[in-house]
N, C-alpha and C. Protein backbone atom coordinates (compact mmCIF):
# COMPACT_ATOMS: atom_id res chain seq x y z
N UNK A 1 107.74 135.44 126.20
CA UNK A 1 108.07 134.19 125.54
C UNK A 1 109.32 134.41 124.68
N UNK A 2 110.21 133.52 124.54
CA UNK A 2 111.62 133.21 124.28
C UNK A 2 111.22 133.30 122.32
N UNK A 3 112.09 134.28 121.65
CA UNK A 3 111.70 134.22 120.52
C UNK A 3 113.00 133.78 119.31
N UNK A 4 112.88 133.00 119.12
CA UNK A 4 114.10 132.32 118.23
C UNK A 4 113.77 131.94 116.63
N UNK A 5 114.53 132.68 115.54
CA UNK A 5 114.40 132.24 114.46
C UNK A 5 115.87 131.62 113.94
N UNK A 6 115.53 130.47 113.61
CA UNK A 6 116.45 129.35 113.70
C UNK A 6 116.47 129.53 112.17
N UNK A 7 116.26 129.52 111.07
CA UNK A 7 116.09 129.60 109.95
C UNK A 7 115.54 130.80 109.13
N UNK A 8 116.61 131.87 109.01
CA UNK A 8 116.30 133.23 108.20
C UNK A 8 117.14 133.36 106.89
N UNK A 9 117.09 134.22 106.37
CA UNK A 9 117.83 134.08 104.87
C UNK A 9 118.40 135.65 104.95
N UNK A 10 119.86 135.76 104.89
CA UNK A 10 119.99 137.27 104.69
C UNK A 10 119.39 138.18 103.45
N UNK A 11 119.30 137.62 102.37
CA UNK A 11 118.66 138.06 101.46
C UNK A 11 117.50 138.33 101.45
N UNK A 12 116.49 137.57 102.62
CA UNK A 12 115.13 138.25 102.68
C UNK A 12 114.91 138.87 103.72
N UNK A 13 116.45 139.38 104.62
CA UNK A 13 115.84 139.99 105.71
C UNK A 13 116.18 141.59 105.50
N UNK A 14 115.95 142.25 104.10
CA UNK A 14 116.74 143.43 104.05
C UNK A 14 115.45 144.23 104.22
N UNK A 15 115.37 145.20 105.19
CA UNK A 15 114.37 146.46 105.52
C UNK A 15 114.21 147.10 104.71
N UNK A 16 112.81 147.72 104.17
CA UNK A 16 112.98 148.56 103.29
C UNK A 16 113.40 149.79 104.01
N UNK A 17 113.71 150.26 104.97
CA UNK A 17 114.73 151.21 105.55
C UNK A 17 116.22 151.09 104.76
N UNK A 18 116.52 149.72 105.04
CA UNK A 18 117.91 149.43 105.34
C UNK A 18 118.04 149.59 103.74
N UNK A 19 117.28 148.98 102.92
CA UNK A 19 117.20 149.13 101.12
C UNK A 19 117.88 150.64 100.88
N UNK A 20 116.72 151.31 101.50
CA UNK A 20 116.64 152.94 100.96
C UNK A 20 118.15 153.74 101.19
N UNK A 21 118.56 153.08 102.11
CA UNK A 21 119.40 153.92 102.95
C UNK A 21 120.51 153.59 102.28
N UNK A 22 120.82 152.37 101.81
CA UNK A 22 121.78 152.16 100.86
C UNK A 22 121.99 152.45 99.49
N UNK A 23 120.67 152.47 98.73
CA UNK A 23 120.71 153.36 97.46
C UNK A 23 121.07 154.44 97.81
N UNK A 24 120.19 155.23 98.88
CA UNK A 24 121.06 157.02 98.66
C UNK A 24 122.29 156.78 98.92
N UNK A 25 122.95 156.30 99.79
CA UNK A 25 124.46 156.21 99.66
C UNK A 25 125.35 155.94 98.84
N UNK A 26 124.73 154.82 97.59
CA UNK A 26 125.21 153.94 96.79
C UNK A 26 124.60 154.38 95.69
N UNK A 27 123.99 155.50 95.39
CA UNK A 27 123.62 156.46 94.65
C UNK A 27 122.55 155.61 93.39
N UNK A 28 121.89 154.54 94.33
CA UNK A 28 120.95 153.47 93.34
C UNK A 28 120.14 153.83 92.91
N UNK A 29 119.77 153.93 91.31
CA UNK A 29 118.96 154.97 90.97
C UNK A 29 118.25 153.86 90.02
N UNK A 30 118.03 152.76 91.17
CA UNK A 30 117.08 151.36 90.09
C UNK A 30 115.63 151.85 90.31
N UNK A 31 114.32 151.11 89.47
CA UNK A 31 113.17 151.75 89.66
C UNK A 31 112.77 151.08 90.68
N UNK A 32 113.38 150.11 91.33
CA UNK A 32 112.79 149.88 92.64
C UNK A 32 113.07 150.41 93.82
N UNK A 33 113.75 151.01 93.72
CA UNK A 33 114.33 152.18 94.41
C UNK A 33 113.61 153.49 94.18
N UNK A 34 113.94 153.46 93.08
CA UNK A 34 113.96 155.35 92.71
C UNK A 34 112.92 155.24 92.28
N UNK A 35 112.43 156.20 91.93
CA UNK A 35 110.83 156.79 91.16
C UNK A 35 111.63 158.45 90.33
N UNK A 36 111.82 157.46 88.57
CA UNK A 36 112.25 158.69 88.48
C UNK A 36 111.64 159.78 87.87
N UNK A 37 110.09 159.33 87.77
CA UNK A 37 108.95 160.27 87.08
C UNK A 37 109.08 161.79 88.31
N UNK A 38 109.67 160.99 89.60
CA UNK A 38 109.04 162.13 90.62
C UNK A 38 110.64 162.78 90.85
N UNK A 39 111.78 161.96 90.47
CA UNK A 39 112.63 162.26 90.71
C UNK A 39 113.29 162.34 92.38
N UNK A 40 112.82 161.15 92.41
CA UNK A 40 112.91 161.42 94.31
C UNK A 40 113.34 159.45 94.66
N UNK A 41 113.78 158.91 95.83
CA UNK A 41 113.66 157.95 96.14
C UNK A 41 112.05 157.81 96.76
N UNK A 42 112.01 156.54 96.64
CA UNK A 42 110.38 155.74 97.33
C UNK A 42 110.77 155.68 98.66
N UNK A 43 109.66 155.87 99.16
CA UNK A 43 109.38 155.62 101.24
C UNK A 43 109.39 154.39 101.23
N UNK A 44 109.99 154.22 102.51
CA UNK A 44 109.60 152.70 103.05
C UNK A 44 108.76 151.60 102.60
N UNK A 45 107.56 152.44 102.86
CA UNK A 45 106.22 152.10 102.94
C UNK A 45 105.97 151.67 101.00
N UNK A 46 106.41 152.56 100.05
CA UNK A 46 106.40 152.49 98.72
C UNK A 46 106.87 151.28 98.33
N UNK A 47 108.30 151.06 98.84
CA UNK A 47 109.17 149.87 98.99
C UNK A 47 108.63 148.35 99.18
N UNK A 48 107.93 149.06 100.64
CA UNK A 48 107.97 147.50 101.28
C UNK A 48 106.80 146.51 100.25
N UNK A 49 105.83 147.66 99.74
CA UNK A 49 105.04 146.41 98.85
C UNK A 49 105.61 145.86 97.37
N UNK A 50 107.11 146.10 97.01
CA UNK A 50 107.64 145.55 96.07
C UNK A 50 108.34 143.95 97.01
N UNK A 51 109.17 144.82 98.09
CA UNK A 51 110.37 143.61 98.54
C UNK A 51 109.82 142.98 99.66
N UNK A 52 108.28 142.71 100.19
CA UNK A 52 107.99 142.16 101.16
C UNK A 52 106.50 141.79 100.99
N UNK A 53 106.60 140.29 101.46
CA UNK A 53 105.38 139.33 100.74
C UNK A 53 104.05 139.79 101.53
N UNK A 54 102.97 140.05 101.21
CA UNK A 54 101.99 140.60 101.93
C UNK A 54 101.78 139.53 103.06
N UNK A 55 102.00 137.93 102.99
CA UNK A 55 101.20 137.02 103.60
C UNK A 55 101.90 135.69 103.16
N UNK A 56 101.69 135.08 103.84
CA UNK A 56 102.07 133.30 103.53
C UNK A 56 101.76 132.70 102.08
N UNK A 57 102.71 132.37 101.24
CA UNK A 57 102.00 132.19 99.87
C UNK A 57 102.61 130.26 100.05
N UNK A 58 101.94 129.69 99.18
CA UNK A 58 102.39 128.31 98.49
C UNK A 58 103.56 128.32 97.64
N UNK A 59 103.42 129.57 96.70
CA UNK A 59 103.70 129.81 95.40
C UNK A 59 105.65 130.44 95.96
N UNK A 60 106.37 129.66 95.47
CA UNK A 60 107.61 130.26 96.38
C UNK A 60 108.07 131.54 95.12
N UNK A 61 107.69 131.54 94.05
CA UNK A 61 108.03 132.51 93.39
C UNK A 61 107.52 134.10 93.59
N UNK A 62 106.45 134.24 94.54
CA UNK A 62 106.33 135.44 95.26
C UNK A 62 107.53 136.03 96.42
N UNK A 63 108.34 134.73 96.93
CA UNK A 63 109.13 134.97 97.41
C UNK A 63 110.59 135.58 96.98
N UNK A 64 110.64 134.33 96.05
CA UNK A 64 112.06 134.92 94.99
C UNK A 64 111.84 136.21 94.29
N UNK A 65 110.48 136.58 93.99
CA UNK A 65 110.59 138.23 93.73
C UNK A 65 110.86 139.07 94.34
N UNK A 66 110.51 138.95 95.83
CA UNK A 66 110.46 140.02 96.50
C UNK A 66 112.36 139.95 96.63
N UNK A 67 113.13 138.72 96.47
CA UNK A 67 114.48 138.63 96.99
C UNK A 67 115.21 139.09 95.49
N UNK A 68 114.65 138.85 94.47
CA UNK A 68 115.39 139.94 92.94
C UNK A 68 115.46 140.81 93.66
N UNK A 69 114.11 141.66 93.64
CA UNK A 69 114.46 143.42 93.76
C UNK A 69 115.01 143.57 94.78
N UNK A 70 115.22 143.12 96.04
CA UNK A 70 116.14 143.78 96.66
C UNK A 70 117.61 143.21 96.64
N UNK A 71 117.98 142.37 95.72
CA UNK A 71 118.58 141.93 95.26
C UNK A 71 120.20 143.59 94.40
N UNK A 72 118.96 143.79 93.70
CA UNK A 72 119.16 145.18 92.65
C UNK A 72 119.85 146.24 93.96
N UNK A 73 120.16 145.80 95.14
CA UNK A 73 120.99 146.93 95.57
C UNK A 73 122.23 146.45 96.09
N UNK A 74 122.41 145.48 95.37
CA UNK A 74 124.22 144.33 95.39
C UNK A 74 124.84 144.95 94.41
N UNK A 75 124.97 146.35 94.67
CA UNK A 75 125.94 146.80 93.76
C UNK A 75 127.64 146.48 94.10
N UNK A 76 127.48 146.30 94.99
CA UNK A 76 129.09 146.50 95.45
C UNK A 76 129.58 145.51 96.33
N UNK A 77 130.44 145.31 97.08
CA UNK A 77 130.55 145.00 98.25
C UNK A 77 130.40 145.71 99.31
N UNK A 78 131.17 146.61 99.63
CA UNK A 78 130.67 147.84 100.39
C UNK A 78 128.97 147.88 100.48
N UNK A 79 128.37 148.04 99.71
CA UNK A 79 126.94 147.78 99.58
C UNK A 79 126.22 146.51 100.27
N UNK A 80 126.28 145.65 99.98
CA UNK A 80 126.42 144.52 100.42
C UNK A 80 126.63 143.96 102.23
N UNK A 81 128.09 145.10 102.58
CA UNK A 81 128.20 145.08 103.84
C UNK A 81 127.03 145.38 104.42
N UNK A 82 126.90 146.76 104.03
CA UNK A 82 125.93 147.84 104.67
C UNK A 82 124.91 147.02 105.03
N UNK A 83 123.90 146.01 103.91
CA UNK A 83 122.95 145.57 104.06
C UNK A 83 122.68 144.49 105.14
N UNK A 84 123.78 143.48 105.22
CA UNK A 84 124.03 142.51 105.98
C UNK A 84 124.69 142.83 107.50
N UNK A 85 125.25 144.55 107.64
CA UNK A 85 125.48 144.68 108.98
C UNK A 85 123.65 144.97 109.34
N UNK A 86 122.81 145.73 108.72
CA UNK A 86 121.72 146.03 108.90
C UNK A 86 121.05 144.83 109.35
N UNK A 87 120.65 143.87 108.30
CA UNK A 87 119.84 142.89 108.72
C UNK A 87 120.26 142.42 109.84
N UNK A 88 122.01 142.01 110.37
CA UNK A 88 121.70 141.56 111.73
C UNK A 88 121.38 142.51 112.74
N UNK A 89 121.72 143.39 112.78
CA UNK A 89 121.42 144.42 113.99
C UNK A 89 119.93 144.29 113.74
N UNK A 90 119.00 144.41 112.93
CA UNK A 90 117.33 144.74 112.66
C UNK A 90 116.83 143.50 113.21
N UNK A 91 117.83 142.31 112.86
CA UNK A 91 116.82 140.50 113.33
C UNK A 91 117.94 140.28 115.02
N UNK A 92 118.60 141.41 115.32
CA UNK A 92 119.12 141.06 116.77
C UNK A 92 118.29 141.85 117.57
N UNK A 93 117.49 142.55 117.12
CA UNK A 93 116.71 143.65 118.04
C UNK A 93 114.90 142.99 117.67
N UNK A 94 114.86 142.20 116.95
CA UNK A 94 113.83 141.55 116.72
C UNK A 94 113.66 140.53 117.55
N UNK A 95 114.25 139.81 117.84
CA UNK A 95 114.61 138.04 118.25
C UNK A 95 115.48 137.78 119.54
N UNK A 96 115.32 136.69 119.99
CA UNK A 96 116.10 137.00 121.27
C UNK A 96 117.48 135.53 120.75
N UNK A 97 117.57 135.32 119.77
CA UNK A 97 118.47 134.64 118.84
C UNK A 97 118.07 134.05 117.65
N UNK A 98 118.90 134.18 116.85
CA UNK A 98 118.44 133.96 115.62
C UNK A 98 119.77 133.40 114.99
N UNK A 99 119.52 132.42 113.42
CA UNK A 99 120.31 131.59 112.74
C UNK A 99 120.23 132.36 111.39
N UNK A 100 121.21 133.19 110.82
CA UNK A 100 120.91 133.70 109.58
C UNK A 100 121.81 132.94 108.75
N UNK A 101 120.67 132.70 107.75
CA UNK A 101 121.57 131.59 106.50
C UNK A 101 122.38 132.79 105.45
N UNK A 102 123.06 132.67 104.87
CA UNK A 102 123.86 133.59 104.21
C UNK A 102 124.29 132.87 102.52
N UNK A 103 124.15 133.23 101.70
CA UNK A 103 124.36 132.50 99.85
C UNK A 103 125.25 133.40 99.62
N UNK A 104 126.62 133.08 99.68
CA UNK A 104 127.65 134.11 99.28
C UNK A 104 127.89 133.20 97.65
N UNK A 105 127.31 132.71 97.44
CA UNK A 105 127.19 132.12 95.46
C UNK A 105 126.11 133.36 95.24
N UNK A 106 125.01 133.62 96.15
CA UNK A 106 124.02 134.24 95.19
C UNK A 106 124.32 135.80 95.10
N UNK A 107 124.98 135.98 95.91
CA UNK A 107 125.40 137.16 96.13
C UNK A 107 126.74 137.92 95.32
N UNK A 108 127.55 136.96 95.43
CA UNK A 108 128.50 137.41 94.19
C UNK A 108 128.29 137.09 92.77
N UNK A 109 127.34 136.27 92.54
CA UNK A 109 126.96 136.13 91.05
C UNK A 109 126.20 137.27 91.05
N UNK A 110 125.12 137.97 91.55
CA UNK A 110 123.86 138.97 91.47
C UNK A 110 125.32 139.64 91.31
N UNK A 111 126.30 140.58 92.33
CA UNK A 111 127.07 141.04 92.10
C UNK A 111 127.70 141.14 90.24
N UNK A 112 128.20 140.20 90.18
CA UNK A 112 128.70 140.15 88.90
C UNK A 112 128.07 140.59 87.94
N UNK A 113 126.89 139.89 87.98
CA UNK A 113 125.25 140.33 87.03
C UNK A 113 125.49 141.90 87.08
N UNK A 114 125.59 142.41 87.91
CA UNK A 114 125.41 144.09 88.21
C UNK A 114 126.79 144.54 87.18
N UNK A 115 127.76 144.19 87.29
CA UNK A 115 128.87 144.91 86.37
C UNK A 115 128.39 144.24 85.24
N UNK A 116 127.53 143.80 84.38
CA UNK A 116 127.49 143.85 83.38
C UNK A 116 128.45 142.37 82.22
N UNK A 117 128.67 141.75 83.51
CA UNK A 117 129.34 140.21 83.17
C UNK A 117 128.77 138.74 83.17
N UNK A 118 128.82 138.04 82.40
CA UNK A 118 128.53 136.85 82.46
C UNK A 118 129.19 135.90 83.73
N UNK A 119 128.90 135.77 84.77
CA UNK A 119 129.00 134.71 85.91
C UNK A 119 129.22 133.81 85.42
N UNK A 120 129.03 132.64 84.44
CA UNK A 120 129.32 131.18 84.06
C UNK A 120 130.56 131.45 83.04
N UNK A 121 131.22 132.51 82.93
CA UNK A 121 132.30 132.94 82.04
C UNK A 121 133.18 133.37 83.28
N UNK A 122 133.03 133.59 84.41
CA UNK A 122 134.06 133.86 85.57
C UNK A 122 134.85 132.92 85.74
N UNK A 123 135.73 132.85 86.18
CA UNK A 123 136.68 131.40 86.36
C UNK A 123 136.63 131.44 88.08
N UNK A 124 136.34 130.00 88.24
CA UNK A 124 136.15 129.50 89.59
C UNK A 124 136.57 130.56 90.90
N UNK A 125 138.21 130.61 90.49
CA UNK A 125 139.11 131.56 91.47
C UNK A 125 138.40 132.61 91.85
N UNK A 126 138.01 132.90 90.09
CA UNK A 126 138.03 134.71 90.51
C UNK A 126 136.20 134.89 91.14
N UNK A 127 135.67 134.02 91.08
CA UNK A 127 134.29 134.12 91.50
C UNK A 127 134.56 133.82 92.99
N UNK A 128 135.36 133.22 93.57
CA UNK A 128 135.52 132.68 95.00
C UNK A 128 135.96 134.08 95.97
């Protein structure tokens, strides 16, 4: 059977593979990432029950959590790439076509958030 997701969100399609793999590179040493009692990055598996909803909720704010924390690895652009070449290759090997929606507002504001700047103090230009 023909499998098509017509409506995905890049922001919720990040693997906790694809997560992990970008902190060690991007040297992300957030606690949703890292575990630094053990001093080690988290497995997949550690991961996936922060950034991935167990089940169908009502409540859409189980959703927007799971899309913060993995949110927390928009350090960069470069970063950023990494994640979004991932998700499509991960939902092109999933699906036999798929529609990924993309928030380049939410993404460069989270961005901004990360250097330590006020976003509503950016000027239009320089946020574009």
């Amino acid at each position: 059977m023909l499998q098509l997701d017509l409506h995905r969100h890049l922001e919720g399609s990040h693997s906790p593979t694809a997560l992990l793999d970008v902190a060690r590179v991007f040297e992300i040493r957030d606690p949703t990432f890292y575990d630094a009692g053990a001093q080690r990055f988290r497995t997949p598996a550690e991961l996936a029950t922060a950034v991935t909803m167990s089940g169908p909720s009502d409540d859409s704010a189980v959703f927007y959590d799971c899309i913060v924390k993995a949110r927390a690895a928009y350090v960069s652009v470069p970063a950023i790439g990494a994640l979004a070449r991932a998700a499509f290759h991960e939902t092109a090997a999933e699906t036999d076509g798929f529609e990924m929606r993309l928030s380049l507002f939410s993404m460069a504001r989270t961005l901004i958030q990360h250097r330590g700047l006020d976003w509503r103090a950016v000027a239009p230009i320089d946020l574009a």
